[in-house]
Protein backbone atom coordinates (compact mmCIF):
# COMPACT_ATOMS: atom_id res chain seq x y z
CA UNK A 1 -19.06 -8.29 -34.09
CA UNK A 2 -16.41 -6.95 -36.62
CA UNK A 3 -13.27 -7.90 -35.96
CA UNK A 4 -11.99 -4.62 -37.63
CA UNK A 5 -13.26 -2.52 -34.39
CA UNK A 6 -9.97 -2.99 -33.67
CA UNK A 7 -8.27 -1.94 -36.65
CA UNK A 8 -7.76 1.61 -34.99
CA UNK A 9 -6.64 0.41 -31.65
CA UNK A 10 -4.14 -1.94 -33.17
CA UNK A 11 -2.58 1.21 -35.56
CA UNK A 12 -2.60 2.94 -32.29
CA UNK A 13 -0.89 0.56 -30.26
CA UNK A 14 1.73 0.57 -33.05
CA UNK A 15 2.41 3.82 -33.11
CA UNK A 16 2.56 3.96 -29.51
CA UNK A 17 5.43 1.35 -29.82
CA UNK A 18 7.32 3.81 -31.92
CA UNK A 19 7.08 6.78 -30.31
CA UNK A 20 9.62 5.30 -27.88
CA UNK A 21 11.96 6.87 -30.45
CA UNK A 22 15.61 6.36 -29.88
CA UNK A 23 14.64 3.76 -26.81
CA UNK A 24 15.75 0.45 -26.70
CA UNK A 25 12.70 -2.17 -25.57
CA UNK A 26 15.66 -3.50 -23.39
CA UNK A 27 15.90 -0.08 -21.59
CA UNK A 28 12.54 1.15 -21.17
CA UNK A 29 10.73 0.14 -17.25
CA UNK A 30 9.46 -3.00 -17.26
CA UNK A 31 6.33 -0.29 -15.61
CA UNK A 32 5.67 1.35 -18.57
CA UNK A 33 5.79 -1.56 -20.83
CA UNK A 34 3.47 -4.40 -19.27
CA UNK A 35 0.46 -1.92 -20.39
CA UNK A 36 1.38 -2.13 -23.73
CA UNK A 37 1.47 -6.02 -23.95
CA UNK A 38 -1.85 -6.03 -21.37
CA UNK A 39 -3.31 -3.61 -24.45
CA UNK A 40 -2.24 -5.87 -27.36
CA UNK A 41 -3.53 -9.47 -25.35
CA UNK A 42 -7.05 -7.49 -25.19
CA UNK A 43 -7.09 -7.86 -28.66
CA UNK A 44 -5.27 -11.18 -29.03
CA UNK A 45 -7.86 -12.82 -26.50
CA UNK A 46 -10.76 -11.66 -28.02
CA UNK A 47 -13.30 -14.60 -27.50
CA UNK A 48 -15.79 -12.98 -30.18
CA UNK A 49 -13.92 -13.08 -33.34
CA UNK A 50 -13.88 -16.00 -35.72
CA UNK A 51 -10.52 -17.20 -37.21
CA UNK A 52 -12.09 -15.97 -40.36
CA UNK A 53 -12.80 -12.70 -39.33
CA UNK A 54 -9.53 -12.87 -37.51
CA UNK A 55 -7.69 -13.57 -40.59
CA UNK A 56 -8.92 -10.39 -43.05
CA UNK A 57 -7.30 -7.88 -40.73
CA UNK A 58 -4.39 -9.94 -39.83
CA UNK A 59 -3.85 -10.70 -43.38
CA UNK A 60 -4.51 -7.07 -45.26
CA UNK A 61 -1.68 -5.25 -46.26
CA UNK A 62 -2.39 -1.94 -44.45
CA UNK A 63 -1.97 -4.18 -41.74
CA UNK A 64 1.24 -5.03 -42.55
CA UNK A 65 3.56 -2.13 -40.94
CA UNK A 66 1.24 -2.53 -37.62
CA UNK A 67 2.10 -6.11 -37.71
CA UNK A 68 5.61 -5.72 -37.54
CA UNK A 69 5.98 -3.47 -34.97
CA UNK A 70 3.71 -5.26 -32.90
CA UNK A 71 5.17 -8.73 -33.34
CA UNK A 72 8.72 -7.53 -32.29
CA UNK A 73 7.79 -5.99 -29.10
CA UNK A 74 6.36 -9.12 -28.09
CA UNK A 75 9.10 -11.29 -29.25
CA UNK A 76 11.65 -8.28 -27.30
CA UNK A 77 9.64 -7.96 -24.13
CA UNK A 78 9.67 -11.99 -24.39
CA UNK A 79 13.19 -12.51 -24.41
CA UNK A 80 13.35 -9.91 -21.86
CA UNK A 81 11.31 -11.10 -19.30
CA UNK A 82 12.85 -14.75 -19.56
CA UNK A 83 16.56 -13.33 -19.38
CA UNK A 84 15.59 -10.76 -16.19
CA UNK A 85 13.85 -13.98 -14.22
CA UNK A 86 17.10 -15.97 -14.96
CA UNK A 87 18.78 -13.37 -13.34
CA UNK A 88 16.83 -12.99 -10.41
CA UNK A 89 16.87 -16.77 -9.99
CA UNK A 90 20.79 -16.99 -10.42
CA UNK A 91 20.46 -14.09 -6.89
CA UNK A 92 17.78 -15.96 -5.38
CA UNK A 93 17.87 -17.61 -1.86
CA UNK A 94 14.62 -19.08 -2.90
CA UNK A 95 14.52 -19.66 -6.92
CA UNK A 96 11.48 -21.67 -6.58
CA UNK A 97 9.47 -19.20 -5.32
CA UNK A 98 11.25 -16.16 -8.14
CA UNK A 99 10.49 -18.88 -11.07
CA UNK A 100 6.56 -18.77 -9.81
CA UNK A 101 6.76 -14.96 -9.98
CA UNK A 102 7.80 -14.72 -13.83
CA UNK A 103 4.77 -13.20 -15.35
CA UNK A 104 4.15 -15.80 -17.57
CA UNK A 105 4.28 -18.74 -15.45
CA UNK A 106 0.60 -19.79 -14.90
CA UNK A 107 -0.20 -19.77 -18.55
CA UNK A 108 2.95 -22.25 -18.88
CA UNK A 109 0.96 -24.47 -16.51
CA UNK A 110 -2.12 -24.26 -18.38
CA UNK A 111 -0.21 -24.43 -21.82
CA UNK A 112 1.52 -28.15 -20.56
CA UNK A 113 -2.19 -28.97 -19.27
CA UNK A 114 -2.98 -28.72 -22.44
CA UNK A 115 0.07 -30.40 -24.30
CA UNK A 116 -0.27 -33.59 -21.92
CA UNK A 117 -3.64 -34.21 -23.90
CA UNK A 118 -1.74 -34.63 -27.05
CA UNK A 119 1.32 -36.80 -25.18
CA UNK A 120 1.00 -38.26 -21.78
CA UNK A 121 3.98 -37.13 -20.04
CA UNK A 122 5.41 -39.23 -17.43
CA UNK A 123 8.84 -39.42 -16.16
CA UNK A 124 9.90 -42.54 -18.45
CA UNK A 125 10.09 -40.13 -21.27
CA UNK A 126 12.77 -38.01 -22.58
CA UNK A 127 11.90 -34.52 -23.84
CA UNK A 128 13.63 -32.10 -26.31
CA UNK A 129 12.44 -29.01 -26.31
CA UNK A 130 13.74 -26.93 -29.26
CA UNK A 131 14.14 -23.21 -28.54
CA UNK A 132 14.92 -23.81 -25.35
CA UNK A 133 16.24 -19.69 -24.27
CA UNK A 134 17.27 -18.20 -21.07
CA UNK A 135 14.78 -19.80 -19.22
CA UNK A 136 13.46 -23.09 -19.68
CA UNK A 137 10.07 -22.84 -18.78
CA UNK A 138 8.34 -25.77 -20.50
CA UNK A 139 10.99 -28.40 -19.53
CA UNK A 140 11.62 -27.18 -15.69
CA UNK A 141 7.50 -27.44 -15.24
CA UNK A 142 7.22 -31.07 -17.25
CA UNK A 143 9.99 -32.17 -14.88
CA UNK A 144 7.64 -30.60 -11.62
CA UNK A 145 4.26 -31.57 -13.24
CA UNK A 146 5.52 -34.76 -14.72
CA UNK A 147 8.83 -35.49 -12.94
CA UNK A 148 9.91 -35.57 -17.05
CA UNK A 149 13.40 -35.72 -18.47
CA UNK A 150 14.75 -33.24 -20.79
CA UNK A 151 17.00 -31.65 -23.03
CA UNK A 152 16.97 -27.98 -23.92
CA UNK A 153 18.41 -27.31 -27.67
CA UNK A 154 19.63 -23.57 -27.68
CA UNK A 155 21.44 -22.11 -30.43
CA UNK A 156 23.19 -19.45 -28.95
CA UNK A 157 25.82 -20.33 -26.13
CA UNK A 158 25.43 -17.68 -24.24
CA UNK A 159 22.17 -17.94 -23.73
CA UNK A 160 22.38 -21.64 -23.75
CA UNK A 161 24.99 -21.00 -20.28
CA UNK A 162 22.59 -18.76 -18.81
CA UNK A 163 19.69 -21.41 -19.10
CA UNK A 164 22.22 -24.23 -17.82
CA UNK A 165 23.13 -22.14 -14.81
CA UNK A 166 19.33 -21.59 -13.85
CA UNK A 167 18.42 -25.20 -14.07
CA UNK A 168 21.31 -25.75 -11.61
CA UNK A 169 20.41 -23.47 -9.23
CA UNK A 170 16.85 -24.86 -9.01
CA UNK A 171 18.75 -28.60 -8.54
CA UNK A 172 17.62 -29.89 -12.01
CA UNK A 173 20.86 -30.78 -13.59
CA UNK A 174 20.44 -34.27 -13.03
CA UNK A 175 17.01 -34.29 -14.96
CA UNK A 176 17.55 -31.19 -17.38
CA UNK A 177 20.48 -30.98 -20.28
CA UNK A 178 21.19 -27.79 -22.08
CA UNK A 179 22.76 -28.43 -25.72
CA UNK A 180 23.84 -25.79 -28.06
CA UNK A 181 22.85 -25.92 -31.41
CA UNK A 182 20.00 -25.84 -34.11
CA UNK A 183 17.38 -28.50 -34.26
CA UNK A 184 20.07 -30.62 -36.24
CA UNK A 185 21.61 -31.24 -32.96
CA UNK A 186 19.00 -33.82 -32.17
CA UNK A 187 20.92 -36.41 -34.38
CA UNK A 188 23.16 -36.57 -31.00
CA UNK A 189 20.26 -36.68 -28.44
CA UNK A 190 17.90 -39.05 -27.27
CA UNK A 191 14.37 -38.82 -26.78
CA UNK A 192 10.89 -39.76 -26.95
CA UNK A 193 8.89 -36.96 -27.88
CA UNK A 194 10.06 -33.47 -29.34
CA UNK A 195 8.87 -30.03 -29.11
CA UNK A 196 9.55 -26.71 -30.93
CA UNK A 197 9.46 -23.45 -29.46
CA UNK A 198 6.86 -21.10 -31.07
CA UNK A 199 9.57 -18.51 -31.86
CA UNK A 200 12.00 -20.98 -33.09
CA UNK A 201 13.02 -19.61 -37.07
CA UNK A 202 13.47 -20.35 -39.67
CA UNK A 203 10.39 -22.73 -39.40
CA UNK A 204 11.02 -24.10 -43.02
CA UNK A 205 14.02 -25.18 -42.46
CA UNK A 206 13.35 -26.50 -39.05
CA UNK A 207 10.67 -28.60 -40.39
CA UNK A 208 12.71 -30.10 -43.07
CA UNK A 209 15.39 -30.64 -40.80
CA UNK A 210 13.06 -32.41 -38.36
CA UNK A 211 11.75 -34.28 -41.22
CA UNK A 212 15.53 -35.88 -42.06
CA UNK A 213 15.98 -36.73 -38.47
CA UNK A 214 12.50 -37.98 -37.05
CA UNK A 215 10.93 -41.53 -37.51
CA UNK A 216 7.49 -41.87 -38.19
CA UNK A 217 6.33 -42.83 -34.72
CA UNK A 218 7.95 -39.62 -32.94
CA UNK A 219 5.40 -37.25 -31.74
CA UNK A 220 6.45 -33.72 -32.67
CA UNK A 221 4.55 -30.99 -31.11
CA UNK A 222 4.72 -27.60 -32.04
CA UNK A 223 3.14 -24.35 -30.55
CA UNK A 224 1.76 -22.05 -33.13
CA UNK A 225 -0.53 -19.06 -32.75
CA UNK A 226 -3.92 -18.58 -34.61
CA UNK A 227 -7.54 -16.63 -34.59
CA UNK A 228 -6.54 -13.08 -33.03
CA UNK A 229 -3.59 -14.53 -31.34
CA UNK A 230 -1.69 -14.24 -34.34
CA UNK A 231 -1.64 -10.34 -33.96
CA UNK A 232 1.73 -11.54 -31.16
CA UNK A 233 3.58 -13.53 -33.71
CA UNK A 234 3.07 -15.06 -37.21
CA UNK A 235 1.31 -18.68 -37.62
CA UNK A 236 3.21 -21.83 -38.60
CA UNK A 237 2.10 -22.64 -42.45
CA UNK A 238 1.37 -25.80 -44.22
CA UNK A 239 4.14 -25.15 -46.17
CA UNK A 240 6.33 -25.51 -43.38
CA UNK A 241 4.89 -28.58 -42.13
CA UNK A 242 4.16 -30.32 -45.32
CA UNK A 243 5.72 -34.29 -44.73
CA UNK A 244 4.32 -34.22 -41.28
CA UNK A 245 0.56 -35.49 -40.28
CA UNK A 246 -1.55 -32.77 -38.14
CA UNK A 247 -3.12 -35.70 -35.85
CA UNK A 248 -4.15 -33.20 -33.02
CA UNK A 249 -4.75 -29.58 -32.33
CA UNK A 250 -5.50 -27.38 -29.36
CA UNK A 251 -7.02 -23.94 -29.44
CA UNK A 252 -5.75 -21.87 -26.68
CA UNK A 253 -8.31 -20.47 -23.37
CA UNK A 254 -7.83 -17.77 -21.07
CA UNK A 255 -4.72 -16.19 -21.38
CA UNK A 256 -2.37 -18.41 -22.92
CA UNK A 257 -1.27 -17.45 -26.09
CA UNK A 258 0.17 -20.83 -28.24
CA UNK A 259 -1.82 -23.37 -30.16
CA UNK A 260 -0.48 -26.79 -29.69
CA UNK A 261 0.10 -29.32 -32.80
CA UNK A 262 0.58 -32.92 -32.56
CA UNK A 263 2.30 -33.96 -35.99
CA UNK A 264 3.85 -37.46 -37.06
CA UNK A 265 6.41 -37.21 -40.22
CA UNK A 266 4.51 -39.28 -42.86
CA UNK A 267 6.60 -40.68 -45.74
C-alpha cells in the first residue's frame, strides 16, 4: 500500500487546522479538537507503511507547509492537555483518580513498559527527566510502577511551579524534585539514569550539552518519533546525537506515539 493515499487527507487535515482563523488552539473546545488529533494518529499509526515509504512523503517539500501546521497543533494541544489536568488535579479531592483520566495516560504506561526494557527501573535509582512540563507524567508513573526517584528539569518557572504543586498534591514531594533550568542544570543533580523529553529543543544543543556533562556509563534515553509517527513531531537526527552510542531502540505499538533510544556518550 502507498503511503501517499494519505497525501490528500494529511493537506486536508492541515487546512482544516487553519481554517480556525483568528482562534487560538488554547481557546477552541477541547470537543471540537480531540477529532482532529484522533484524525492525524489514523495516519501516524498506520501499521502498513514502511519507514521508507513513510519517509518520501514526510520528507517532500510539498509536504513541508502541511508539516508545520500539523506538528504545532500537536505540540499546542500537548501542552494543553498537560496544563488543564494540572489544574484539575490542583481542584481535585481525588488527584489520583483525575491523573488516570488525562487522555494520554495509558500510553504513558505502555511507553515506561517499554523504557524499563532498555533500563530496569527500581527504586534505588535516581531519575532526571529533562522536559519535565506542567505535568510530570513519566516521573509520577516510574515512582507508582517502580517506586523510582526523580527529578524533573523544567526551563520555565512557571511551569516548573505548576508541576511542583501537582506532585505535592498527589504526596510525591518526598520522591519527586522539580528544578528549573536547561539540561545544563544536571551538573547540580544527581542521578543514575537520564531521560529527555521528545519535545525538548534545541536537540543539538541538548545533545552536546549532555555530552559535556555525562560519563560514559550513564544511560541516556531519549524518545524520538519515526515511520508515520513523525507526521506529530520531527525525528531526532544523527547529527544531534553524534558522540553518543545507539545501544537500543524501541519501535512504538498501539497508540503510543515515541520511539525510545538507549545511548551511552562514547569518547
Amino acid at each position: 500500500m502507498s503511503c501517499y493515499m494519505y497525501w490528500d487527507k494529511i493537506k486536508s487535515i492541515a487546512n482544516s487546522l487553519k481554517e480556525f482563523g483568528h482562534y487560538k488552539l488554547n481557546e477552541i473546545p477541547l470537543d471540537d479538537i480531540i477529532p482532529i488529533l484522533d484524525s492525524v494518529e489514523e495516519i501516524a499509526h498506520d501499521k502498513v507503511i514502511d519507514f521508507d515509504s513513510a519517509k518520501h512523503i514526510l520528507d517532500d517539500k510539498k509536504m513541508n507547509e502541511a508539516l508545520k501546521v500539523i506538528r504545532k497543533f500537536y505540540v499546542t494541544l500537548g501542552t494543553r492537555l498537560e496544563t488543564e489536568k494540572a489544574g484539575e488535579i490542583l481542584n481535585s479531592d481525588d488527584p489520583g483518580e483525575t491523573l488516570k483520566s488525562f487522555h494520554f495516560y495509558d500510553r504513558y504506561l505502555a511507553l515506561l513498559k517499554n523504557e524499563n526494557q532498555l533500563v530496569k527501573f527500581n527504586p534505588e535509582q535516581k531519575i532526571v527527566f529533562i522536559g519535565g512540563g506542567p505535568l510530570p507524567l513519566t516521573l509520577i508513573l516510574l515512582n507508582k510502577m517502580y517506586n523510582a526517584q526523580g527529578v524533573s528539569i523544567e526551563i520555565i518557572p512557571e511551569i516548573a511551579e505548576l508541576s511542583r504543586q501537582v506532585i505535592k498534591k498527589l504526596g510525591l514531594d518526598s520522591r519527586i524534585e522539580v528544578v528549573v533550568g536547561d539540561e545544563t542544570a544536571l551538573k547540580e543533580t544527581d542521578y543514575t539514569v537520564v531521560m529527555l523529553a521528545a519535545l525538548a529543543e534545541p536537540k543539538e544543543r541538548v545533545f552536546a550539552n549532555l555530552w559535556d556533562i555525562l560519563d560514559t556509563k550513564t544511560p541516556l534515553i531519549y524518545r524520538t518519533y519515526t515511520g508515520m509517527r513523525a507526521i506529530l513531531y520531527s525525528p531526532v537526527t544523527e547529527r544531534a546525537t553524534r558522540g553518543f552510542h545507539k545501544e537500543v531502540m524501541i519501535l512504538p505499538t498501539g497508540k503510543v506515539n515515541n520511539t525510545s533510544v538507549l545511548v551511552r556518550k562514547v569518547i
